[in-house]
N, C-alpha and C. Protein backbone atom coordinates (compact mmCIF):
# COMPACT_ATOMS: atom_id res chain seq x y z
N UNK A 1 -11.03 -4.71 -9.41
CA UNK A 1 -11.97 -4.41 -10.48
C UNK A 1 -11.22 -4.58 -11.79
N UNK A 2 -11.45 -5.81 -12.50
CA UNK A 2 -10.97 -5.56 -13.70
C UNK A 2 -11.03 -5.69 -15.05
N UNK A 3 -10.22 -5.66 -16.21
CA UNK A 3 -10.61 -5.64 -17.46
C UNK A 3 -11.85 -5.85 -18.03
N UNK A 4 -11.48 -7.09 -17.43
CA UNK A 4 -13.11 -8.38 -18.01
C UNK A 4 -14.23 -7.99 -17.34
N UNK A 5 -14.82 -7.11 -16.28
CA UNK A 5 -15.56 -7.15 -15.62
C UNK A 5 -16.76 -5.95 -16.70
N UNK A 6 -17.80 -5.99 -16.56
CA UNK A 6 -18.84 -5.14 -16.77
C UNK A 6 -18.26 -3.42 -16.37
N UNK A 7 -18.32 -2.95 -16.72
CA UNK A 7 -18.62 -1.63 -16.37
C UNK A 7 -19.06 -1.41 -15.37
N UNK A 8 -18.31 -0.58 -13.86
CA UNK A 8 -19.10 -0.72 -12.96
C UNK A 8 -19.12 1.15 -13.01
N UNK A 9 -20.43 1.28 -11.66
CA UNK A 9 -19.80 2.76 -11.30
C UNK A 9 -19.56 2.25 -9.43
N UNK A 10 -18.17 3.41 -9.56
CA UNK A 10 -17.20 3.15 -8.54
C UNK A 10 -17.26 4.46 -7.66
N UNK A 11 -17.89 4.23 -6.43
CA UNK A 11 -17.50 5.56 -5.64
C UNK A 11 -16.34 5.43 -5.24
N UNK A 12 -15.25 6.21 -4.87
CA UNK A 12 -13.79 6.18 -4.55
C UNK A 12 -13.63 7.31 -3.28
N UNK A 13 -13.08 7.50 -2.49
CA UNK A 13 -12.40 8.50 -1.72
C UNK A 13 -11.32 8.62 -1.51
N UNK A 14 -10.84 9.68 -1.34
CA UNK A 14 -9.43 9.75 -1.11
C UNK A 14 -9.10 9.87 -2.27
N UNK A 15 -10.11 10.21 -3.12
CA UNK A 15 -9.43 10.50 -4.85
C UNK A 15 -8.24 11.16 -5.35
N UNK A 16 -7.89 12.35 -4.55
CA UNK A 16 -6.90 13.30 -5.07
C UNK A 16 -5.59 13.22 -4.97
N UNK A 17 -5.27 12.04 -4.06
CA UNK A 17 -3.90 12.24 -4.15
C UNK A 17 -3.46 10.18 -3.98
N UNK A 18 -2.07 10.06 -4.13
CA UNK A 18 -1.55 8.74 -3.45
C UNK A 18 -2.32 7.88 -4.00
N UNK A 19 -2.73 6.22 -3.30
CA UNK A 19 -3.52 5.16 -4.22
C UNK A 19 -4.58 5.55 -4.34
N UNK A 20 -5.47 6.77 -3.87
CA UNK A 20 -6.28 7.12 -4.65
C UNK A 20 -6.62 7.23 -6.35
N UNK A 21 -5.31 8.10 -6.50
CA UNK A 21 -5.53 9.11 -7.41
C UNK A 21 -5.16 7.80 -8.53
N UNK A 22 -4.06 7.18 -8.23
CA UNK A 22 -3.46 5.99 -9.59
C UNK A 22 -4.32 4.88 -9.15
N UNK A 23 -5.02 4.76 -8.59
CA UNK A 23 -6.26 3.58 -8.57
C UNK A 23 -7.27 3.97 -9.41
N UNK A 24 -7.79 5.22 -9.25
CA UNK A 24 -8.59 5.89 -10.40
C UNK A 24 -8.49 5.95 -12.28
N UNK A 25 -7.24 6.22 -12.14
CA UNK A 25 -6.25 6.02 -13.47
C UNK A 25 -6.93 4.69 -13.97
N UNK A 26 -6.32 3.22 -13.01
CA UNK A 26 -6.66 2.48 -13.43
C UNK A 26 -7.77 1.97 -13.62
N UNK A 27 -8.72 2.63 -13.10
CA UNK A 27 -10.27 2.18 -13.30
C UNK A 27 -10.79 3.08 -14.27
N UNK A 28 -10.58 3.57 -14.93
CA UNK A 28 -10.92 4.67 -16.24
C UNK A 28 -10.41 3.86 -17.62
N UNK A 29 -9.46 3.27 -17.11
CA UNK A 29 -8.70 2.70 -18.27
C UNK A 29 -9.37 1.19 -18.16
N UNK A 30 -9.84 0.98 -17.26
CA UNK A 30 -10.79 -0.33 -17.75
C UNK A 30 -12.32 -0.41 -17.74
N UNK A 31 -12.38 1.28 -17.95
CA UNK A 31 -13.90 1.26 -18.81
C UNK A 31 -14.75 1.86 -17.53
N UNK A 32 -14.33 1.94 -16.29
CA UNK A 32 -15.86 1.99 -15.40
C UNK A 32 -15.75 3.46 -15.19
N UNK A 33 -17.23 3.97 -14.45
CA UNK A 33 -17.78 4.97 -14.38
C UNK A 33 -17.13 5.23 -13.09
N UNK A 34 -16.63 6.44 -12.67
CA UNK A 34 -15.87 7.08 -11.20
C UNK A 34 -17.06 8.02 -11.43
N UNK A 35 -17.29 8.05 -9.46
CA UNK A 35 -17.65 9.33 -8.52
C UNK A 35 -16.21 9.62 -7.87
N UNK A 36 -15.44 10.44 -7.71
CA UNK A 36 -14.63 11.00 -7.33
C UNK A 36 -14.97 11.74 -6.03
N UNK A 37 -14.08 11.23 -5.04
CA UNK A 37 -14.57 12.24 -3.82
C UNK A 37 -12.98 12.33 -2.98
N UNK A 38 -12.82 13.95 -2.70
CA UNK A 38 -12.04 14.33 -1.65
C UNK A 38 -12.29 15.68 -1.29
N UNK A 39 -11.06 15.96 -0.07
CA UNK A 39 -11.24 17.57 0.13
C UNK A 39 -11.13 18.69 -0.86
N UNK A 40 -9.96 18.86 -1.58
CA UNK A 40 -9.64 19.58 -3.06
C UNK A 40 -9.61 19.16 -3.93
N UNK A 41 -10.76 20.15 -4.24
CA UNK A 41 -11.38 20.17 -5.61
C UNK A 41 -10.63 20.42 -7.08
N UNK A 42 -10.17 21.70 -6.58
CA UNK A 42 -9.02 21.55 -7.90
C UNK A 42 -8.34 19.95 -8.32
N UNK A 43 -7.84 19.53 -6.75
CA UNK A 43 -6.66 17.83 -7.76
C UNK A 43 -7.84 17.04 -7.95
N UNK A 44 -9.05 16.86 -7.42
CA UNK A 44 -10.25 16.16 -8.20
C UNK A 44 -10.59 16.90 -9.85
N UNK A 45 -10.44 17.69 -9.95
CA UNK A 45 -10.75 18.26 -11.52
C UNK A 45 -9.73 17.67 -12.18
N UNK A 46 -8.65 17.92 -11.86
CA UNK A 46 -7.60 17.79 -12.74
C UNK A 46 -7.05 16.11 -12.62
N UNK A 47 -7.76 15.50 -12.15
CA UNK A 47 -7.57 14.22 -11.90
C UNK A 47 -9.01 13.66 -13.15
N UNK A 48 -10.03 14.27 -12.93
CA UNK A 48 -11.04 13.84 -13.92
C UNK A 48 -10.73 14.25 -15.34
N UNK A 49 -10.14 15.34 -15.27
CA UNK A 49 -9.74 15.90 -16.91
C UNK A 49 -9.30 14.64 -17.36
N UNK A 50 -7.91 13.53 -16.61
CA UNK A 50 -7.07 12.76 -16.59
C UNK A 50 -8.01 11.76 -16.83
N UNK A 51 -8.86 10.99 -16.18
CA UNK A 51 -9.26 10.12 -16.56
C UNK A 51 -10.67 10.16 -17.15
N UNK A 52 -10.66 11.19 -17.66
CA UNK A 52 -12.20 11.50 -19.05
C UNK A 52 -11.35 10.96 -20.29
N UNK A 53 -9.73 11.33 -20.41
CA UNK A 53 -8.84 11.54 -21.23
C UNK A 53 -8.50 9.97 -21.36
N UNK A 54 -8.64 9.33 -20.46
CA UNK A 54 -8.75 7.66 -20.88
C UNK A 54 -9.64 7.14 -21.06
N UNK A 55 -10.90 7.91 -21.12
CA UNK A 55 -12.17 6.99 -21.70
C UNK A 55 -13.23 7.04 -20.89
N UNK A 56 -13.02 7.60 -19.27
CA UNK A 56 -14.46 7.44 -18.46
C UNK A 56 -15.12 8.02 -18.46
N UNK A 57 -15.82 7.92 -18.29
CA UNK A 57 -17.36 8.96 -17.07
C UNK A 57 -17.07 9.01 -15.78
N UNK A 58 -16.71 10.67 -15.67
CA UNK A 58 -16.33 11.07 -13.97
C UNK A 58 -17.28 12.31 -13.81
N UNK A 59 -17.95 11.84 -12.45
CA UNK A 59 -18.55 12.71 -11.67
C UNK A 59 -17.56 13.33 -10.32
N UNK A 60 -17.30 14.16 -10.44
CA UNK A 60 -16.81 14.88 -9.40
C UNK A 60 -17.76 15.59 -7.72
N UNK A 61 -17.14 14.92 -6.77
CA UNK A 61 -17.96 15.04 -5.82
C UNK A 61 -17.26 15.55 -4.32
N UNK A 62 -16.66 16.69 -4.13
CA UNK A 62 -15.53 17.02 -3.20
C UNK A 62 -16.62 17.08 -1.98
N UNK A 63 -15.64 16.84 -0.69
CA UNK A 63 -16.74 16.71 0.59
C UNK A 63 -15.34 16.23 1.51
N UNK A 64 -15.44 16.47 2.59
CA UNK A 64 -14.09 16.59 3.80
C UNK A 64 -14.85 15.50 4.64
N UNK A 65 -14.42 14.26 4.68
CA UNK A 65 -15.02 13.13 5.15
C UNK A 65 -14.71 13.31 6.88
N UNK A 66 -13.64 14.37 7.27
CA UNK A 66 -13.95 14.65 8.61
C UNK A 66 -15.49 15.26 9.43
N UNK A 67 -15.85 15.63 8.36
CA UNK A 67 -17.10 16.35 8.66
C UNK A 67 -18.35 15.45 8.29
N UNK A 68 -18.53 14.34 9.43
CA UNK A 68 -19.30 13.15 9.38
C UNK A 68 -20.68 13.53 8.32
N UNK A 69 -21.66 15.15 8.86
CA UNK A 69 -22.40 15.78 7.97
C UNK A 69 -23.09 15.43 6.88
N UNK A 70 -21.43 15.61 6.36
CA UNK A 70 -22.05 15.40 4.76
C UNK A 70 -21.92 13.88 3.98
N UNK A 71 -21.67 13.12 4.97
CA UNK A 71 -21.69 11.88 4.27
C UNK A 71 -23.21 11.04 3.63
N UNK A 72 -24.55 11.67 4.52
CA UNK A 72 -25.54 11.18 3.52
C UNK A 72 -25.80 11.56 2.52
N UNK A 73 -25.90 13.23 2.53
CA UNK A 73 -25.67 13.88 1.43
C UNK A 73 -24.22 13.59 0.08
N UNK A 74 -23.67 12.97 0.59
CA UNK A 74 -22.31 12.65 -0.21
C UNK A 74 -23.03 11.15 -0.82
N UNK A 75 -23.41 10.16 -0.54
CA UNK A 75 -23.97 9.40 -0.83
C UNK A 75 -25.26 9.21 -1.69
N UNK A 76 -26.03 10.29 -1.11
CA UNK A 76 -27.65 10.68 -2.45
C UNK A 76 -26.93 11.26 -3.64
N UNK A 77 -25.68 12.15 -3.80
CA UNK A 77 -25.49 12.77 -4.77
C UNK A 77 -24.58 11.66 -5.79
N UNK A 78 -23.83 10.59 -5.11
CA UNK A 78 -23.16 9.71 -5.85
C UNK A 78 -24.35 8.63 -6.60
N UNK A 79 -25.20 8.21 -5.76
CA UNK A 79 -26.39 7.55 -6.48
C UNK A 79 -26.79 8.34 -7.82
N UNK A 80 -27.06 9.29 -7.83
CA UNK A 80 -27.69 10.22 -8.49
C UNK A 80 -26.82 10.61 -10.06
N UNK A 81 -25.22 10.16 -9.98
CA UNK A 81 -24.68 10.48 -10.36
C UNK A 81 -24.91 9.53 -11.87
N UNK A 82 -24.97 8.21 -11.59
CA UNK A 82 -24.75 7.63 -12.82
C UNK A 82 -26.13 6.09 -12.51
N UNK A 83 -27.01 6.77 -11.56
CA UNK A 83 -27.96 5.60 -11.36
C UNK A 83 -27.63 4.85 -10.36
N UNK A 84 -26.84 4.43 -9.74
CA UNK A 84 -26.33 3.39 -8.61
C UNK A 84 -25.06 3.43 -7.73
N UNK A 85 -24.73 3.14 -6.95
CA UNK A 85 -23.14 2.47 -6.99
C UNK A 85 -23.20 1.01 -7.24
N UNK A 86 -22.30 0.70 -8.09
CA UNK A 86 -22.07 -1.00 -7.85
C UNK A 86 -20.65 -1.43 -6.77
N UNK A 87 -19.99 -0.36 -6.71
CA UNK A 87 -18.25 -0.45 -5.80
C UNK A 87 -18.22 0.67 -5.17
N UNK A 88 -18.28 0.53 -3.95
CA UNK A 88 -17.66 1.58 -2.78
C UNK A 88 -16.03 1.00 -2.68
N UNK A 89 -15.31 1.94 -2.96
CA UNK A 89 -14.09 1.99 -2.26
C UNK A 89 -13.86 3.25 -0.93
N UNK A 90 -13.40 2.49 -0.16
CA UNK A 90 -13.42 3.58 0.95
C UNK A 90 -11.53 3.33 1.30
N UNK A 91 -11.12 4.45 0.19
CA UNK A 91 -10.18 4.62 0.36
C UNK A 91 -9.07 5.91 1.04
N UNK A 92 -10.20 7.14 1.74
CA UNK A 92 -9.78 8.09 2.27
C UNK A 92 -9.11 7.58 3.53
N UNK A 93 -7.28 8.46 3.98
CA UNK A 93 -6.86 8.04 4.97
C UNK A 93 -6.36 9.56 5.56
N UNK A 94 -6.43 9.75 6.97
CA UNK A 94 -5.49 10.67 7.47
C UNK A 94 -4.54 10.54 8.40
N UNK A 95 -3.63 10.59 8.46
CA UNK A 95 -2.64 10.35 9.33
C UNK A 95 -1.35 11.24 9.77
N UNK A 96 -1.61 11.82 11.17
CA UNK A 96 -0.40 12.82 11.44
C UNK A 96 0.72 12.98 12.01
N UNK A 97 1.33 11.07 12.15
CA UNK A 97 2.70 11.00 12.71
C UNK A 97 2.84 11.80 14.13
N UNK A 98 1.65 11.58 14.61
CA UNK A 98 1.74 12.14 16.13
C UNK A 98 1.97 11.89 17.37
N UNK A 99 2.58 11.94 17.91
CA UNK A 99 2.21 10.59 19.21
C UNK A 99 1.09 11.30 20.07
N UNK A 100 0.24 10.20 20.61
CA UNK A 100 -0.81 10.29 21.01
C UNK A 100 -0.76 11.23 21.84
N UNK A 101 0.38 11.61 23.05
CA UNK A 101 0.49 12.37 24.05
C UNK A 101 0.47 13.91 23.94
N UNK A 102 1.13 14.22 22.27
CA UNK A 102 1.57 15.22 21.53
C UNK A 102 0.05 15.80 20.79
N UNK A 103 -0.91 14.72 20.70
CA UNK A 103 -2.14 15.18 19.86
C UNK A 103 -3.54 15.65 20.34
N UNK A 104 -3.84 16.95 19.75
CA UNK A 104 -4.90 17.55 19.78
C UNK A 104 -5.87 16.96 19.75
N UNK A 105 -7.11 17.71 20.60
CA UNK A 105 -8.15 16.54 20.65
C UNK A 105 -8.93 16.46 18.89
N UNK A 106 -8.92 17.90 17.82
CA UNK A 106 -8.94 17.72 16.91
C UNK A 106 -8.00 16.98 16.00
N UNK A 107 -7.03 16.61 15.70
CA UNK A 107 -6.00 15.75 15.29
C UNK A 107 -7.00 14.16 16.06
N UNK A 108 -7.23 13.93 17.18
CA UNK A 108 -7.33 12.64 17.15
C UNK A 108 -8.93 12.50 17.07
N UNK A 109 -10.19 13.55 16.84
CA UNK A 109 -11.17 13.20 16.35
C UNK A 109 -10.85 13.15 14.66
N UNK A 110 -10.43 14.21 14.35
CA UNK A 110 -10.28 14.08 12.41
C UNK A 110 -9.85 12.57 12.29
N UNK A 111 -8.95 11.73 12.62
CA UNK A 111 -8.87 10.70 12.44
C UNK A 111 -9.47 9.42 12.66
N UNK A 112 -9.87 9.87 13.88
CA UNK A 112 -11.31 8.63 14.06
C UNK A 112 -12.09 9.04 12.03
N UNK A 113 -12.88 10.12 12.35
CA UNK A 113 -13.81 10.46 11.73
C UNK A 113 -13.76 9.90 10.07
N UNK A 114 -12.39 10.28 9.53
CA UNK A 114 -11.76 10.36 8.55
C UNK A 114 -11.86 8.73 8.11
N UNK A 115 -11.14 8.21 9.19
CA UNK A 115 -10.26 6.68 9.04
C UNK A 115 -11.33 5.11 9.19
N UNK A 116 -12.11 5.79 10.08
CA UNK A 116 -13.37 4.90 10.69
C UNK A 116 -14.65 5.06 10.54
N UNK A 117 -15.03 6.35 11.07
CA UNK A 117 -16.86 6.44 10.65
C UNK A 117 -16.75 6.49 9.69
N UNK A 118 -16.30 7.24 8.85
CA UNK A 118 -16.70 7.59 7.69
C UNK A 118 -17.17 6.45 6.86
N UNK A 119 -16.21 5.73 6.81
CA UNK A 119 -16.09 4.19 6.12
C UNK A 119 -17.77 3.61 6.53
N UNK A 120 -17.51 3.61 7.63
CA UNK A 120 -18.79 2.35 7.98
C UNK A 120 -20.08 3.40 8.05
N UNK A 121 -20.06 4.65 7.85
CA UNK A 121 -21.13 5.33 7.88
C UNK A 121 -21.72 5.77 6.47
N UNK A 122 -20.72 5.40 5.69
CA UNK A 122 -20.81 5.91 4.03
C UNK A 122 -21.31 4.69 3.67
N UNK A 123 -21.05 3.36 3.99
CA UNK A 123 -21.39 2.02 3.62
C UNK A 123 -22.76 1.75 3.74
N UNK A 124 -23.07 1.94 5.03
CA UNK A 124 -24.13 1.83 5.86
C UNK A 124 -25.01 3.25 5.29
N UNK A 125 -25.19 4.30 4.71
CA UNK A 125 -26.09 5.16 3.59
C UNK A 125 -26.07 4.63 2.25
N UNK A 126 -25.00 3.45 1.49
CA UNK A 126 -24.60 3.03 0.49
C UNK A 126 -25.34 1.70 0.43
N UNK A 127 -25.70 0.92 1.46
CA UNK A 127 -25.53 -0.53 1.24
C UNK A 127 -26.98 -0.89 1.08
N UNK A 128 -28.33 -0.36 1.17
CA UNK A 128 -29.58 -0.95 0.61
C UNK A 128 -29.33 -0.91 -1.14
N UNK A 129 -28.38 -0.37 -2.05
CA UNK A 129 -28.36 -0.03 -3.35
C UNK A 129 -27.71 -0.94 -3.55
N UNK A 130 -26.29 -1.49 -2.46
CA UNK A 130 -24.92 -2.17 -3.02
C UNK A 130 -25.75 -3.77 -2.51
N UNK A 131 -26.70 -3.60 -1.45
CA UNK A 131 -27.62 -5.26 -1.79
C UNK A 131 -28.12 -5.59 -2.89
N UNK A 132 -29.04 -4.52 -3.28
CA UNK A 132 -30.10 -4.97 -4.34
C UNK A 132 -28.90 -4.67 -5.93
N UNK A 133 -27.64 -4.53 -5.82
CA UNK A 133 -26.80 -4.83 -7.60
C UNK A 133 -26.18 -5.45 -6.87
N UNK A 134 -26.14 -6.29 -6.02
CA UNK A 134 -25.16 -7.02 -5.45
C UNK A 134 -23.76 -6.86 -5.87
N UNK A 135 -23.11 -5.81 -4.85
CA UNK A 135 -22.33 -4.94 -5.07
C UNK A 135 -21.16 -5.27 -4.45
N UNK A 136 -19.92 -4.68 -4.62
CA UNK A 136 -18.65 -4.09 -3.58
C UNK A 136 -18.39 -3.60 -2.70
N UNK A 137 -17.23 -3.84 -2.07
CA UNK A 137 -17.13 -2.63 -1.07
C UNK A 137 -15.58 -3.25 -0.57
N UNK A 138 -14.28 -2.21 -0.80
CA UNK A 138 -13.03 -2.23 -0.57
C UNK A 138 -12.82 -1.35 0.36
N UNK A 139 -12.12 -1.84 1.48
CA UNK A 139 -11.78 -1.10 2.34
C UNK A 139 -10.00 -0.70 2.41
N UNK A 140 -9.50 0.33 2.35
CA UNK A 140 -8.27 0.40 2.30
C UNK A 140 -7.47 0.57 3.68
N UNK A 141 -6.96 -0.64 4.37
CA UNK A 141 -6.64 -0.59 5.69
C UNK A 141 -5.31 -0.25 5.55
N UNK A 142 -4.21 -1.26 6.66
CA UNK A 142 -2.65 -0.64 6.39
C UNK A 142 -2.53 -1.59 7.47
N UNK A 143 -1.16 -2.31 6.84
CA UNK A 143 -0.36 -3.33 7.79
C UNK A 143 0.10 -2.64 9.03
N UNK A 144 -0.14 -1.37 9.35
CA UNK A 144 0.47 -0.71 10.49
C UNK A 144 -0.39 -1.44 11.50
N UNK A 145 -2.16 -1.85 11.06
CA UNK A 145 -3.03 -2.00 12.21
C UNK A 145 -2.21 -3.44 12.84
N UNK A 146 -1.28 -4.23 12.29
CA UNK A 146 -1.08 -5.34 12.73
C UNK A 146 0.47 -5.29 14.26
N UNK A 147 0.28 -3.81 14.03
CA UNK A 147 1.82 -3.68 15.38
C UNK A 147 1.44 -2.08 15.88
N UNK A 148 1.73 -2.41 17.45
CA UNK A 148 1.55 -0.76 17.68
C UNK A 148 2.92 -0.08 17.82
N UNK A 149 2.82 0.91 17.28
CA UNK A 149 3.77 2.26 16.91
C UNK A 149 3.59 3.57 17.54
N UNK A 150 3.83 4.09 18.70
CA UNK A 150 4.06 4.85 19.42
C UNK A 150 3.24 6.48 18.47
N UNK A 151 4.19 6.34 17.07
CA UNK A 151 3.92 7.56 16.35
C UNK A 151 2.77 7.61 15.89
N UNK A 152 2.13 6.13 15.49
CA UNK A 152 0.46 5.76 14.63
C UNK A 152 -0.02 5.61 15.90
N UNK A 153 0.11 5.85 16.73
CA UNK A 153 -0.85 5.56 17.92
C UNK A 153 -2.51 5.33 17.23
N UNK A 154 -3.25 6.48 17.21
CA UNK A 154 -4.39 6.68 16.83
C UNK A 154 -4.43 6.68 15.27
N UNK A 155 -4.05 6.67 14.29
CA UNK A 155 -3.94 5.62 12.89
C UNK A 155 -3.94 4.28 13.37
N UNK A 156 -3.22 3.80 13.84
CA UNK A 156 -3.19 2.12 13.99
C UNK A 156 -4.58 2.11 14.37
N UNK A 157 -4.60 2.60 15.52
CA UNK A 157 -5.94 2.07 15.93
C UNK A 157 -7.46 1.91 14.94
N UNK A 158 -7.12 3.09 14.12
CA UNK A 158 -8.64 3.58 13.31
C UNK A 158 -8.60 2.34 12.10
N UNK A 159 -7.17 1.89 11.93
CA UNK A 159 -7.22 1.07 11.07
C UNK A 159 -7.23 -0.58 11.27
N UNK A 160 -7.02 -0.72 12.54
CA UNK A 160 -6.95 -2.05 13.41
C UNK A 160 -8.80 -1.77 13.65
N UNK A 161 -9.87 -0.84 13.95
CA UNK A 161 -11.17 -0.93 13.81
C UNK A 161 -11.37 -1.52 12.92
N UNK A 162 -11.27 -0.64 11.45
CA UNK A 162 -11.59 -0.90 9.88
C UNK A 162 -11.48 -2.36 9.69
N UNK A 163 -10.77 -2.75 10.32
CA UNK A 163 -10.10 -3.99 9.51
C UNK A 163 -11.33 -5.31 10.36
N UNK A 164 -11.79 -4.84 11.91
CA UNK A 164 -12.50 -5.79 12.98
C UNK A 164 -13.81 -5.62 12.18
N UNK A 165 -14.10 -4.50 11.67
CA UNK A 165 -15.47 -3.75 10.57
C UNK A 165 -15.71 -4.45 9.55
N UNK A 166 -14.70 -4.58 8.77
CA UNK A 166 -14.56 -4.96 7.64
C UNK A 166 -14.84 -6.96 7.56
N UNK A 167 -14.05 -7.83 8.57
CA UNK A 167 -14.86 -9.21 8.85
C UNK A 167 -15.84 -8.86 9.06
N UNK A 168 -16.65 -8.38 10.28
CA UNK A 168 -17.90 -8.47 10.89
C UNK A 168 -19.07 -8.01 9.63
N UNK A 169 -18.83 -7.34 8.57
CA UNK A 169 -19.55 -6.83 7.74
C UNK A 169 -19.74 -8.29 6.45
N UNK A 170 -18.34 -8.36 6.41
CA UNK A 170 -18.27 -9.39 5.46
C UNK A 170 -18.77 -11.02 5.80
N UNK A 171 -19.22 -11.06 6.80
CA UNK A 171 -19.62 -11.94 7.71
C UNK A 171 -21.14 -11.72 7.14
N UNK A 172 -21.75 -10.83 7.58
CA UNK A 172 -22.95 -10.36 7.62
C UNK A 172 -23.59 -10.17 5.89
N UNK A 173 -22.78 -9.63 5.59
CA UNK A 173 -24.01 -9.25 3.73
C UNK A 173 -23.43 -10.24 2.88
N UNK A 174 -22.13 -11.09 2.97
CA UNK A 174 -21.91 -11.95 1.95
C UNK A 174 -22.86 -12.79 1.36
N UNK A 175 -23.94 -12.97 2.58
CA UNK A 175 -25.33 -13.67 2.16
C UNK A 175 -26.51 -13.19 1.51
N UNK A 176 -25.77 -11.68 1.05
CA UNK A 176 -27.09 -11.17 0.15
C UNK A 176 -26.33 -10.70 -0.92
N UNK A 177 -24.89 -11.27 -1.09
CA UNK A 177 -24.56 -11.32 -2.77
C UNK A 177 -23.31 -9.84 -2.68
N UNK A 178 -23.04 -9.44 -1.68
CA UNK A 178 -22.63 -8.51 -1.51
C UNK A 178 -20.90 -9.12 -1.25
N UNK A 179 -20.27 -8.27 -1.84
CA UNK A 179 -18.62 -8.80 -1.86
C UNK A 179 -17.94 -7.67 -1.00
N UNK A 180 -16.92 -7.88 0.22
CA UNK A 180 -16.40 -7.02 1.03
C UNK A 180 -14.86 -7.54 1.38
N UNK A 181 -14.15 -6.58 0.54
CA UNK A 181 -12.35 -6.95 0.98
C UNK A 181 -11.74 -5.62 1.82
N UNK A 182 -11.00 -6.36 2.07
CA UNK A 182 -10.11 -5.44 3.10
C UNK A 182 -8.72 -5.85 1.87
N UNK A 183 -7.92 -4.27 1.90
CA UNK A 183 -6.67 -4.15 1.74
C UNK A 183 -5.81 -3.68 2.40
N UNK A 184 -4.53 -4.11 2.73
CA UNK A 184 -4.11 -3.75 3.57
C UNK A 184 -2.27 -3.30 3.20
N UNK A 185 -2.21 -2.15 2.90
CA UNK A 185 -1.10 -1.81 1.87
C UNK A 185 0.35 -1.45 3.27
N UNK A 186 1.48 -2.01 2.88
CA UNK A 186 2.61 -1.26 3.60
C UNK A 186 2.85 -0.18 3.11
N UNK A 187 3.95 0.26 3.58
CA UNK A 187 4.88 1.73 3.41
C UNK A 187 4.63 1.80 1.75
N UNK A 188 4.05 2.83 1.11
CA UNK A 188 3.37 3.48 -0.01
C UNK A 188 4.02 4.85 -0.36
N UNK A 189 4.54 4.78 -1.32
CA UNK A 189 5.17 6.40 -1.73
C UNK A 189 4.66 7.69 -2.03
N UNK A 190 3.64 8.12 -0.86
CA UNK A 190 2.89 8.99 -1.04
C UNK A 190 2.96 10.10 -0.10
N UNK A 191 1.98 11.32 -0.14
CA UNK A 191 1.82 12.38 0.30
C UNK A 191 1.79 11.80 2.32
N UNK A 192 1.83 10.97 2.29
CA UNK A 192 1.26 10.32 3.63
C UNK A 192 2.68 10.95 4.72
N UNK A 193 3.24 9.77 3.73
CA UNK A 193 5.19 9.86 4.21
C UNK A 193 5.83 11.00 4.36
N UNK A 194 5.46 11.95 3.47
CA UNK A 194 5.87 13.22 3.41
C UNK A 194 5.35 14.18 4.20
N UNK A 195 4.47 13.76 4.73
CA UNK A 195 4.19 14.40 6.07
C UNK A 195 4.48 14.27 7.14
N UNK A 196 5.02 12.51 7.31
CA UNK A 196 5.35 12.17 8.47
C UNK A 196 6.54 12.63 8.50
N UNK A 197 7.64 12.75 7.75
CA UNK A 197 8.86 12.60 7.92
C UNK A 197 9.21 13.99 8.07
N UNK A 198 8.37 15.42 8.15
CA UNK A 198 8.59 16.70 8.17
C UNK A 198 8.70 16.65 9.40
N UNK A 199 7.54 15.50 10.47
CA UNK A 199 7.25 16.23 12.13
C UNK A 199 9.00 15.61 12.62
């Protein structure tokens, strides 16, 4: 999304922390409208203070994307927010450096839920709006999906889906004007790492 482009409004997840939070930064500073969405609310406030303070319009919208629930409701309230979405980023990730053998059956639903539905279930409540502004939609995957890793067991996987999701989609709506990338970031200096490297 950049400089030159129109003003968009951008739903985001995974707002509060890591490429969330400095992806946001940068989309404030080039003018577009943020819906902000994660679990805590507080680093979503104090993340909007931050980028009101560069110039945007932020709607704040906290919601625990494990909890499949509230994702239509997470979606009517982002419409609502500034008239449309024109950019879904579906950038919420969870990941608990677990090995599969070691993980709870909650640990390996939160991550389906988190890493996979959410994405294609937030899209799929998002995408009759993101047809008709012929819209976006970024998916934030991870070069991990391209090798399996004992410890990402169930990350790799949710993100080796995203990524089979992410063609098959882009396959499908590119013909109604609709734009769909996959990103796919390595080792990132974030809250992610710092969790892994505690277990």
């Amino acid at each position: 999304v950049h400089n030159s482009m129109a003003s968009k409004n951008v739903l985001l997840t995974g707002a509060s922390s890591g490429i969330g939070a400095e992806l946001a930064k940068v989309l404030a500073k080039s003018g577009h409208r943020l819906i902000l969405t994660a679990r805590r609310f507080d680093r979503l406030e104090a993340l909007a203070v931050e980028c009101r303070g560069l110039g945007a319009e932020v709607a704040v919208l906290p919601a625990d994307l494990a909890d499949t629930t509230c994702l239509e409701p997470l979606i009517a309230d982002a419409m609502k927010a500034f008239g449309g979405i024109d950019v879904l980023i579906n950038n919420a990730g969870y990941g608990l450096g677990t090995r599969y053998s070691e993980s709870t059956q909650s640990d390996i639903v939160n991550q389906l839920n988190v890493n996979l539905v959410s994405p294609i279930l937030l899209t799929r409540f998002a995408l009759p709006g993101l047809i008709e502004l012929k819209g976006t939609i970024i998916n934030v995957g991870s070069s991990l999906s391209t090798m399996a890793i004992p410890l990402f067991g169930v990350y790799g996987t949710t993100k080796a889906g995203l990524a089979y999701w992410n063609d098959a989609l882009r396959r499908e709506v590119g013909r109604q004007g609709v734009k769909v990338c996959l990103v796919e970031p390595g080792p990132v200096a974030t809250e992610f790492l710092t969790v892994i490297e505690e277990k």
